[in-house]
N, C-alpha and C. Protein backbone atom coordinates (compact mmCIF):
# COMPACT_ATOMS: atom_id res chain seq x y z
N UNK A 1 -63.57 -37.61 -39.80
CA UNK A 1 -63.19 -37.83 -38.42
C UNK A 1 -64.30 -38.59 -37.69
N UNK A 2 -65.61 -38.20 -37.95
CA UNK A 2 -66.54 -38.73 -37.19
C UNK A 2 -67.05 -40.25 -37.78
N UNK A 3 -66.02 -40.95 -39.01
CA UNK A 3 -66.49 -42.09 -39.70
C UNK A 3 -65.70 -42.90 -38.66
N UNK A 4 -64.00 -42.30 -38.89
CA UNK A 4 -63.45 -43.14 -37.88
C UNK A 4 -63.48 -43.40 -36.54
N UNK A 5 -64.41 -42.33 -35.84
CA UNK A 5 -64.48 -42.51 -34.28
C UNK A 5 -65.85 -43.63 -34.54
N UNK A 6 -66.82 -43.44 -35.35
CA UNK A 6 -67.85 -44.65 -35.11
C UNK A 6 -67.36 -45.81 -35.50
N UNK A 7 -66.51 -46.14 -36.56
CA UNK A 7 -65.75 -46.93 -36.83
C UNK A 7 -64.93 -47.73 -35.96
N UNK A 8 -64.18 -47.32 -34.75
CA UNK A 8 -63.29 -47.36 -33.62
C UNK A 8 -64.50 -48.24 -32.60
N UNK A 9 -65.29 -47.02 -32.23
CA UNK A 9 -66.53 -47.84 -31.22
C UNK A 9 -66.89 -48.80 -31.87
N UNK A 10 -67.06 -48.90 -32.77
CA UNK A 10 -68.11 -50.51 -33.63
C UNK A 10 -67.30 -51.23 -33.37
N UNK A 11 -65.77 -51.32 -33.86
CA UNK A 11 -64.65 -52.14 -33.25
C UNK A 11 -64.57 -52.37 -31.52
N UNK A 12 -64.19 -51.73 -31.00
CA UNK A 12 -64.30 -52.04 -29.42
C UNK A 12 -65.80 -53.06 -28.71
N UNK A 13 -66.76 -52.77 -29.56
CA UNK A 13 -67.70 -53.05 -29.27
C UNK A 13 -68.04 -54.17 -29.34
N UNK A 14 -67.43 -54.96 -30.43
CA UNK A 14 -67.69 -55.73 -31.18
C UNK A 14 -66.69 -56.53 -30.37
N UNK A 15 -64.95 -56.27 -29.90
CA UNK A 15 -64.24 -56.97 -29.38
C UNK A 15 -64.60 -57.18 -27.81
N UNK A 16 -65.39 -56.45 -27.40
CA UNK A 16 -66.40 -56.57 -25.69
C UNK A 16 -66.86 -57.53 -25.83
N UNK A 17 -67.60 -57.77 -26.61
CA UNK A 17 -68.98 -58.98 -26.81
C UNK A 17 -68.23 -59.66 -26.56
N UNK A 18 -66.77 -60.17 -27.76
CA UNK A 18 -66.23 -61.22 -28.20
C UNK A 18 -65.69 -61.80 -27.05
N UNK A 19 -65.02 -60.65 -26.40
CA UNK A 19 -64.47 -61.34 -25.13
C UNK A 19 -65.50 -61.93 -23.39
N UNK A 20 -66.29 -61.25 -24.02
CA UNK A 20 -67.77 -61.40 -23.00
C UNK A 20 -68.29 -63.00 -23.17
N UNK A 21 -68.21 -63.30 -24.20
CA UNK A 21 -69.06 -64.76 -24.42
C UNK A 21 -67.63 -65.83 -24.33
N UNK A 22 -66.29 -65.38 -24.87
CA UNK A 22 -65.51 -66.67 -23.88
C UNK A 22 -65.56 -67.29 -22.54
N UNK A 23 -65.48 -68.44 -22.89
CA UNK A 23 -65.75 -69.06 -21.11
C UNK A 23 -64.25 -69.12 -20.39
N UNK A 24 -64.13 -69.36 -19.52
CA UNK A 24 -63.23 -69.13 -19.07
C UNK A 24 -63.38 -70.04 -17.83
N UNK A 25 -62.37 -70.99 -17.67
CA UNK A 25 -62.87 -71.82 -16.58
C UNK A 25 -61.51 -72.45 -15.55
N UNK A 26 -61.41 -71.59 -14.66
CA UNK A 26 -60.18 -72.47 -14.00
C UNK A 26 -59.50 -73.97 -13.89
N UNK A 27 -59.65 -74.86 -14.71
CA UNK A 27 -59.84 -75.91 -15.11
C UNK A 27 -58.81 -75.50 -15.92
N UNK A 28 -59.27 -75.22 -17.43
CA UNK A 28 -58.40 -74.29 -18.45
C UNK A 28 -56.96 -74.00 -18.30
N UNK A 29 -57.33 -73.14 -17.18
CA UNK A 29 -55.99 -72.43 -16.62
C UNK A 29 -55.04 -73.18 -16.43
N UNK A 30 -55.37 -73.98 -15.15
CA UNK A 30 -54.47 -75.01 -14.51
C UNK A 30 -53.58 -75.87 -15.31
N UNK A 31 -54.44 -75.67 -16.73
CA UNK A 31 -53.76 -77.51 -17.58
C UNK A 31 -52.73 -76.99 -18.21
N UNK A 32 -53.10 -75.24 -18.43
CA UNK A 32 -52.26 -74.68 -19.42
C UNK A 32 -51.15 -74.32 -18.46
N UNK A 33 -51.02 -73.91 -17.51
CA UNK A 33 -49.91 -73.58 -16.38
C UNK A 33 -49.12 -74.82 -16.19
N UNK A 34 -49.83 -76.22 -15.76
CA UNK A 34 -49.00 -77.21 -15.90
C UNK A 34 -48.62 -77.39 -16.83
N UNK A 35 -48.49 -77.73 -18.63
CA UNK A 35 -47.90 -77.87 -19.43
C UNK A 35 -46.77 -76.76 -19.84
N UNK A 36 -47.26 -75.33 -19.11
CA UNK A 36 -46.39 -74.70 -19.46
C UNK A 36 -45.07 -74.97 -18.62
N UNK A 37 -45.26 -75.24 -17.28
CA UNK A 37 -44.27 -75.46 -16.33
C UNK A 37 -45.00 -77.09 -15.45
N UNK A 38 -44.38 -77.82 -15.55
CA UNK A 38 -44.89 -78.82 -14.74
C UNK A 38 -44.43 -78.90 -13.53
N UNK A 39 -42.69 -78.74 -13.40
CA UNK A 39 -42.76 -78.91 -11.97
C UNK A 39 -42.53 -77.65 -11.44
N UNK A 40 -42.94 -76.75 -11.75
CA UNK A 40 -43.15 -75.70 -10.61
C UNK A 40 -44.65 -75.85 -9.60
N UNK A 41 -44.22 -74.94 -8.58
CA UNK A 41 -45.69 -75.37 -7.48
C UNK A 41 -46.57 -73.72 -7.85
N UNK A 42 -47.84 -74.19 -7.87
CA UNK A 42 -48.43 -73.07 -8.01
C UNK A 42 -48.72 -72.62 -6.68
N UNK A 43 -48.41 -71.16 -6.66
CA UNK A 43 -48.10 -70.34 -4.97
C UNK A 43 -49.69 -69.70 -5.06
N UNK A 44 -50.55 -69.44 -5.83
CA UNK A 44 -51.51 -68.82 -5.91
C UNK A 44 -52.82 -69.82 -6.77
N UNK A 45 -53.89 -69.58 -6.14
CA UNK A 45 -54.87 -70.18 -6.66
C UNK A 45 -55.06 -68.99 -7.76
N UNK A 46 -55.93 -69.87 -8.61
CA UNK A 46 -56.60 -69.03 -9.93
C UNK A 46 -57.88 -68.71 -9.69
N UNK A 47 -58.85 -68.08 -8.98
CA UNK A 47 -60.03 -67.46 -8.97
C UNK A 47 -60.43 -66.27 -10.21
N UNK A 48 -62.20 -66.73 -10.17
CA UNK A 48 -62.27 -65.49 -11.29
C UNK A 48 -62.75 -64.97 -9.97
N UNK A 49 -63.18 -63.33 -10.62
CA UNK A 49 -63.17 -62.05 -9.45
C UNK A 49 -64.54 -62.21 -8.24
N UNK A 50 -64.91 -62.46 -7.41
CA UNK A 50 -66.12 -62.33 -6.55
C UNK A 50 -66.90 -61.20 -7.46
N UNK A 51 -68.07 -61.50 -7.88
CA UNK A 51 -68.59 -61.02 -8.35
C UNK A 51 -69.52 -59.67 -7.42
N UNK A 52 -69.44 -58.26 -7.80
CA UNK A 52 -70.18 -56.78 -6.95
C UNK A 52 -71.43 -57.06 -6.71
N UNK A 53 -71.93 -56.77 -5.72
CA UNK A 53 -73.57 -56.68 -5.66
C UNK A 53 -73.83 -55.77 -6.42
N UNK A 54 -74.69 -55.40 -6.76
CA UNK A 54 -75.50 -54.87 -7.79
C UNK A 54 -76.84 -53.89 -7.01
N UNK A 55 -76.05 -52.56 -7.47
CA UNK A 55 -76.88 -51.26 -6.33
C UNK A 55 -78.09 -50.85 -7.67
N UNK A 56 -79.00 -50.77 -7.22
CA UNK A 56 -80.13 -50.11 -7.87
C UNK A 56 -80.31 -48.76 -7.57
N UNK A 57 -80.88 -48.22 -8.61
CA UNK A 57 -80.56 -46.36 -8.30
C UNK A 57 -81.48 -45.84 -6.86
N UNK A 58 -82.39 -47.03 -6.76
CA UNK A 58 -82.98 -46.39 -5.24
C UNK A 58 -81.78 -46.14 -4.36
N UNK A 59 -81.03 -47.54 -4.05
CA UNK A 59 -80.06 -47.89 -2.92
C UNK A 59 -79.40 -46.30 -3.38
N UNK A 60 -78.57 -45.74 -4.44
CA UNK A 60 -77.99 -45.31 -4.90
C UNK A 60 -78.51 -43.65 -4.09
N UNK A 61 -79.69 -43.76 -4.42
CA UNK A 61 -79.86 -42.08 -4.46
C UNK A 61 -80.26 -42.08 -2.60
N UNK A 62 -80.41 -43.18 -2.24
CA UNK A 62 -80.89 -43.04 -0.79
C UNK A 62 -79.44 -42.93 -0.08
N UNK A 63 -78.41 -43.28 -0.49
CA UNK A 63 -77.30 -43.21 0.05
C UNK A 63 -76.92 -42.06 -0.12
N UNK A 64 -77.00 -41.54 -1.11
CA UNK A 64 -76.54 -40.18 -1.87
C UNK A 64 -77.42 -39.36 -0.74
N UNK A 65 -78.28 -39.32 -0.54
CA UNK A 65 -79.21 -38.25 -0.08
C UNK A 65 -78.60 -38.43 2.02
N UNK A 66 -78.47 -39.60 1.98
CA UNK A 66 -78.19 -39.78 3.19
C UNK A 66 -77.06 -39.40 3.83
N UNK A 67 -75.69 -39.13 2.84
CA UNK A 67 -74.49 -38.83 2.98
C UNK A 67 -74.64 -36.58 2.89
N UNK A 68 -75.57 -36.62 2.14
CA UNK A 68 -75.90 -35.36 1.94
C UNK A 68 -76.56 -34.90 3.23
N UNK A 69 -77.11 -35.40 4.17
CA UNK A 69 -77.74 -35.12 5.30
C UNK A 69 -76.66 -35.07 6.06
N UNK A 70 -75.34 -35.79 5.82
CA UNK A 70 -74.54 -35.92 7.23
C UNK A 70 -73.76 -34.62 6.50
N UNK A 71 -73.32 -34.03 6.05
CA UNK A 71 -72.51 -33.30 5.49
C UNK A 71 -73.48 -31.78 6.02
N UNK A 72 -74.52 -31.65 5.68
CA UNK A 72 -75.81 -30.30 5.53
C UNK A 72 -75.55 -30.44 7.62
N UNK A 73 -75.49 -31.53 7.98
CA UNK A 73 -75.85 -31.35 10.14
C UNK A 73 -74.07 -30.69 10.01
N UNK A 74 -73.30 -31.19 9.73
CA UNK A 74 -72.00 -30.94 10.53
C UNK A 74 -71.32 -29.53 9.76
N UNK A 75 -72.50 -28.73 8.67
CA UNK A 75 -72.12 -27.48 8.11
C UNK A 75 -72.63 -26.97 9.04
N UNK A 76 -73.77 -27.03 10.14
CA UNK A 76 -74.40 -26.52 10.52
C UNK A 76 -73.98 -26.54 12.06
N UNK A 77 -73.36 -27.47 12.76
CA UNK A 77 -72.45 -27.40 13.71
C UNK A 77 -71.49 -26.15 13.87
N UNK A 78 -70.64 -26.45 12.39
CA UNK A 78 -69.36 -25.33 12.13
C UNK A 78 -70.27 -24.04 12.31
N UNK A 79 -71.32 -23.73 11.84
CA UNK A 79 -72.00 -22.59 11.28
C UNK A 79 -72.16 -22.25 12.99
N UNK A 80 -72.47 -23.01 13.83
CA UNK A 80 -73.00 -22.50 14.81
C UNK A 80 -72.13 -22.22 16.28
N UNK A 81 -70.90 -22.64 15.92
CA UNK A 81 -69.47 -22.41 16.28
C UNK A 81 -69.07 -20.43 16.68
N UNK A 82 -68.81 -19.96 17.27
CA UNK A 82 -68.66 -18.70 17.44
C UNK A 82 -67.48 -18.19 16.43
N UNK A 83 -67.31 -17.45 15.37
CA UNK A 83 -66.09 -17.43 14.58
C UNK A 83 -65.16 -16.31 14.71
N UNK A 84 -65.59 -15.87 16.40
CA UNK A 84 -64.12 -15.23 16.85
C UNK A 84 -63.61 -16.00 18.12
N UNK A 85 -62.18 -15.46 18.44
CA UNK A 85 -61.68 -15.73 19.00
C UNK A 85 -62.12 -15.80 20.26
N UNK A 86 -62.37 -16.78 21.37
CA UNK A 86 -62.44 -16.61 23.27
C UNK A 86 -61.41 -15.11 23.40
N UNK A 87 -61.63 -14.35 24.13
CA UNK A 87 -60.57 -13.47 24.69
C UNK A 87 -59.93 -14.28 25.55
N UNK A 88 -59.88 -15.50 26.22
CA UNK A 88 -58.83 -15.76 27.02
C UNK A 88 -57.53 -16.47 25.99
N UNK A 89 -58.11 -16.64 24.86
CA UNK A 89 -56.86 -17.50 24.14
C UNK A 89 -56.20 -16.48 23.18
N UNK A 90 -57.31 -15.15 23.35
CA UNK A 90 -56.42 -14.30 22.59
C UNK A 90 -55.24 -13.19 23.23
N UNK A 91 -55.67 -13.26 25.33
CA UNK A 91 -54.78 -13.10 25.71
C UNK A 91 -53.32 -13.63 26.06
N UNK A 92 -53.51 -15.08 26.16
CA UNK A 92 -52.70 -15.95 25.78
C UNK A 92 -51.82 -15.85 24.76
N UNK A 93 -52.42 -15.19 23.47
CA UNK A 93 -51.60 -15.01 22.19
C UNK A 93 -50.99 -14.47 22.26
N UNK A 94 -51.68 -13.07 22.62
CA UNK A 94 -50.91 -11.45 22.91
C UNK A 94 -49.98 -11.43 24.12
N UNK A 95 -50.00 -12.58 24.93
CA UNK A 95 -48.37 -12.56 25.65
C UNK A 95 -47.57 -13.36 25.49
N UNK A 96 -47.82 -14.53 24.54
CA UNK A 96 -47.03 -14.95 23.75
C UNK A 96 -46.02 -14.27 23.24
N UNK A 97 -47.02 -13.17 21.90
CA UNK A 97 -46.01 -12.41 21.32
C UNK A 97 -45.48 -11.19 21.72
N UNK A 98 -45.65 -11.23 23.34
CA UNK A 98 -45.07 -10.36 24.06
C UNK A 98 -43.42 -10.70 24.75
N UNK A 99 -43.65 -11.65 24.64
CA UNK A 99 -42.11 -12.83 25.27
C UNK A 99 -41.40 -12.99 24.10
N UNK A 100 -42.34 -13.36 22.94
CA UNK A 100 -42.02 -13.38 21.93
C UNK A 100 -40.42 -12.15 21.50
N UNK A 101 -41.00 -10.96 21.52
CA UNK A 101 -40.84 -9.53 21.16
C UNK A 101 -39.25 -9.14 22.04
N UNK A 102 -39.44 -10.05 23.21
CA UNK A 102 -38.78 -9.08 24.30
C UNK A 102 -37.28 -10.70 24.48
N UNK A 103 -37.49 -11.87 24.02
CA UNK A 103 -36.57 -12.67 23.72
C UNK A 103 -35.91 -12.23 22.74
N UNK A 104 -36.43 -11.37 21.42
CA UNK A 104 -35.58 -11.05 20.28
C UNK A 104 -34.90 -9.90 20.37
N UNK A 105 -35.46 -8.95 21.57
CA UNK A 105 -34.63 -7.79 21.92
C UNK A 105 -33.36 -8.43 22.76
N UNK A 106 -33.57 -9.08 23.38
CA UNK A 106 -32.46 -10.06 24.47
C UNK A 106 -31.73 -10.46 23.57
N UNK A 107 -31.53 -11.10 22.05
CA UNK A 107 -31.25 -12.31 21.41
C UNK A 107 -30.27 -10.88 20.60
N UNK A 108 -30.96 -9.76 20.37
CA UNK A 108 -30.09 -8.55 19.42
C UNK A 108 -29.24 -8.19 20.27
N UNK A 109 -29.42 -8.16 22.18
CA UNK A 109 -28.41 -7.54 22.31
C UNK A 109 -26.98 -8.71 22.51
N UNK A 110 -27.42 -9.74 23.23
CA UNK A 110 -26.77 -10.60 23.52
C UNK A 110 -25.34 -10.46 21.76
N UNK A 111 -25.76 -11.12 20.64
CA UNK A 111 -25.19 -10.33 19.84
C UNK A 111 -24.96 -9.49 19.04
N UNK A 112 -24.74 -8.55 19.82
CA UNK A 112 -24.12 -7.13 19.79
C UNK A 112 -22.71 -7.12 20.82
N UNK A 113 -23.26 -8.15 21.69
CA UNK A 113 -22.12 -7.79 22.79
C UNK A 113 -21.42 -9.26 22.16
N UNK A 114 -21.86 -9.94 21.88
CA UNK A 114 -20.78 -11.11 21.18
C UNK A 114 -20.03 -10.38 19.82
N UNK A 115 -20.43 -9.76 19.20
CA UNK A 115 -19.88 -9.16 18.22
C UNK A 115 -18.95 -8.42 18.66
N UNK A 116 -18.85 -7.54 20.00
CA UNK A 116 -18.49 -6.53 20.26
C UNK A 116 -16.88 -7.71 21.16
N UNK A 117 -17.42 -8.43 21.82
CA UNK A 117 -16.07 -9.62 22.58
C UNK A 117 -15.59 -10.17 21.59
N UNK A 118 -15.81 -10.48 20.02
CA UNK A 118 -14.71 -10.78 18.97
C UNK A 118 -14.08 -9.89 18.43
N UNK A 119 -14.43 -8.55 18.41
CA UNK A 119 -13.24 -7.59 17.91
C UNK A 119 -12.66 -7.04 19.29
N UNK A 120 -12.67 -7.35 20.38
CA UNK A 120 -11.79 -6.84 21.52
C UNK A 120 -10.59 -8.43 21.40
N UNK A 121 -11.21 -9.77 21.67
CA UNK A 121 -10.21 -10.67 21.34
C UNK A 121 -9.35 -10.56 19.68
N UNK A 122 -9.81 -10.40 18.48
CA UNK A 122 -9.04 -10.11 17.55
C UNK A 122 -8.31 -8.86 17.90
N UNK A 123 -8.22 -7.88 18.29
CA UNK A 123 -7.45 -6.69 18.82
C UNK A 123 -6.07 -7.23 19.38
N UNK A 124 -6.81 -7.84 20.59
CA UNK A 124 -5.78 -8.54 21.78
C UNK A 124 -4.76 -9.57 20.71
N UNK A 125 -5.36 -10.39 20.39
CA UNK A 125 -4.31 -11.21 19.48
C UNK A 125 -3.52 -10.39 18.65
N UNK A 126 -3.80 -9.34 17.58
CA UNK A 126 -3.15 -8.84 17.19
C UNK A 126 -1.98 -7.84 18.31
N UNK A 127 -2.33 -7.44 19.21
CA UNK A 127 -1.54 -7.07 20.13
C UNK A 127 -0.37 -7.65 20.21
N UNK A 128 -0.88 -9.27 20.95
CA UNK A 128 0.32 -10.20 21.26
C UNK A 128 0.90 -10.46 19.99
N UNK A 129 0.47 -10.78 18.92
CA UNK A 129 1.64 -11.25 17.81
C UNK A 129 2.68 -9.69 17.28
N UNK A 130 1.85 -8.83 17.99
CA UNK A 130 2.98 -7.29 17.51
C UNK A 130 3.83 -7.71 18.79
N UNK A 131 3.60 -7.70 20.07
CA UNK A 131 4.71 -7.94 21.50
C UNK A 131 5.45 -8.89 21.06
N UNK A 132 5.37 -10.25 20.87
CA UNK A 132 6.13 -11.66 20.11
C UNK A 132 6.88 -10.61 19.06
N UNK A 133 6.52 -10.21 17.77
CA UNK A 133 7.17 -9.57 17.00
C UNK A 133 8.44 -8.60 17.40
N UNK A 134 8.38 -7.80 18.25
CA UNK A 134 8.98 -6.88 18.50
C UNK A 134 9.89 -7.87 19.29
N UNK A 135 9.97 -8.83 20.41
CA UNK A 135 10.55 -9.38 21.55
C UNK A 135 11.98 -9.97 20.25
N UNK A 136 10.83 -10.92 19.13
CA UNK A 136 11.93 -11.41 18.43
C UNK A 136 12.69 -10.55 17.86
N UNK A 137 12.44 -9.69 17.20
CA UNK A 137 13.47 -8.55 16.81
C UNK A 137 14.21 -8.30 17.80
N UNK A 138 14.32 -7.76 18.35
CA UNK A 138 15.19 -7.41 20.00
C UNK A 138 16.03 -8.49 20.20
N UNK A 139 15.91 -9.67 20.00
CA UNK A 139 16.55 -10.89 20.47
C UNK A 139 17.47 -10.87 19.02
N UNK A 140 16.66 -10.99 18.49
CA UNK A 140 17.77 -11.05 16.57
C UNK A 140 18.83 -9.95 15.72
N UNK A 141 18.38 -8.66 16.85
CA UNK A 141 19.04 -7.38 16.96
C UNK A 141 20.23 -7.48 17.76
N UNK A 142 19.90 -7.82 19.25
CA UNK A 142 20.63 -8.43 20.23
C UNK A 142 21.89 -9.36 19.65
N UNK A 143 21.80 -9.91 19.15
CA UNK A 143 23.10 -11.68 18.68
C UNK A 143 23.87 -10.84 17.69
């Protein structure tokens, strides 16, 4: 196992270089794009990539250390933050869920009494279709 993993890297390694030392020159490109298609219009230029500046581990660790300073002040903000509640926002809360409490007692009775006005109207209807019932009998009894 460990012949073929060095085996693998020697390969990759070897195909890095290879592709590292081709030149590559927008020139190239262009001739091969026109022969491939001549009359199409090219919508995009061919650039190679803007090349990264190049951070040295000073830049590196001074940034690092510097980002670490802003992070260590604003733990220390939070830290210094009171981590209970104001009593005025916790009275605020507590009558919140006082309205809260006393809308859902309103909201149970409200239906209770809607529950209670659909079986007095289903009653009533059944009423009238027994009065209709009986009237037509009487009339069909009647002839």
């Amino acid at each position: 196992m460990a012949f073929f993993m060095t085996l693998l890297a020697f390969l990759r390694s070897i195909s890095h270089r290879v592709t590292k030392k081709l030149p590559s020159t927008p020139l190239d490109v262009d001739q091969k794009i026109s022969e491939v298609a001549p009359d199409s219009v090219q919508k995009e230029e061919f650039r190679p990539p803007s090349p990264t500046p190049a951070f040295t581990e000073a830049d590196l660790l001074s940034s690092v250390l510097k980002r670490l300073g802003e992070l260590e002040e604003k733990i220390d903000t939070l830290k210094a933050k009171p981590s209970e509640m104001p009593s005025e926002k916790e009275e605020l809360l507590n009558a919140a869920v006082c309205r809260v409490d006393a809308l859902e007692a309103e909201l149970i009775a409200t239906k209770k009494a809607l529950y209670e006005a659909l079986i007095r109207q289903e009653e009533l209807l059944a009423y009238i279709d027994h009065q209709r019932e009986t009237q037509f009998r009487k009339k069909k009894f009647c002839w």
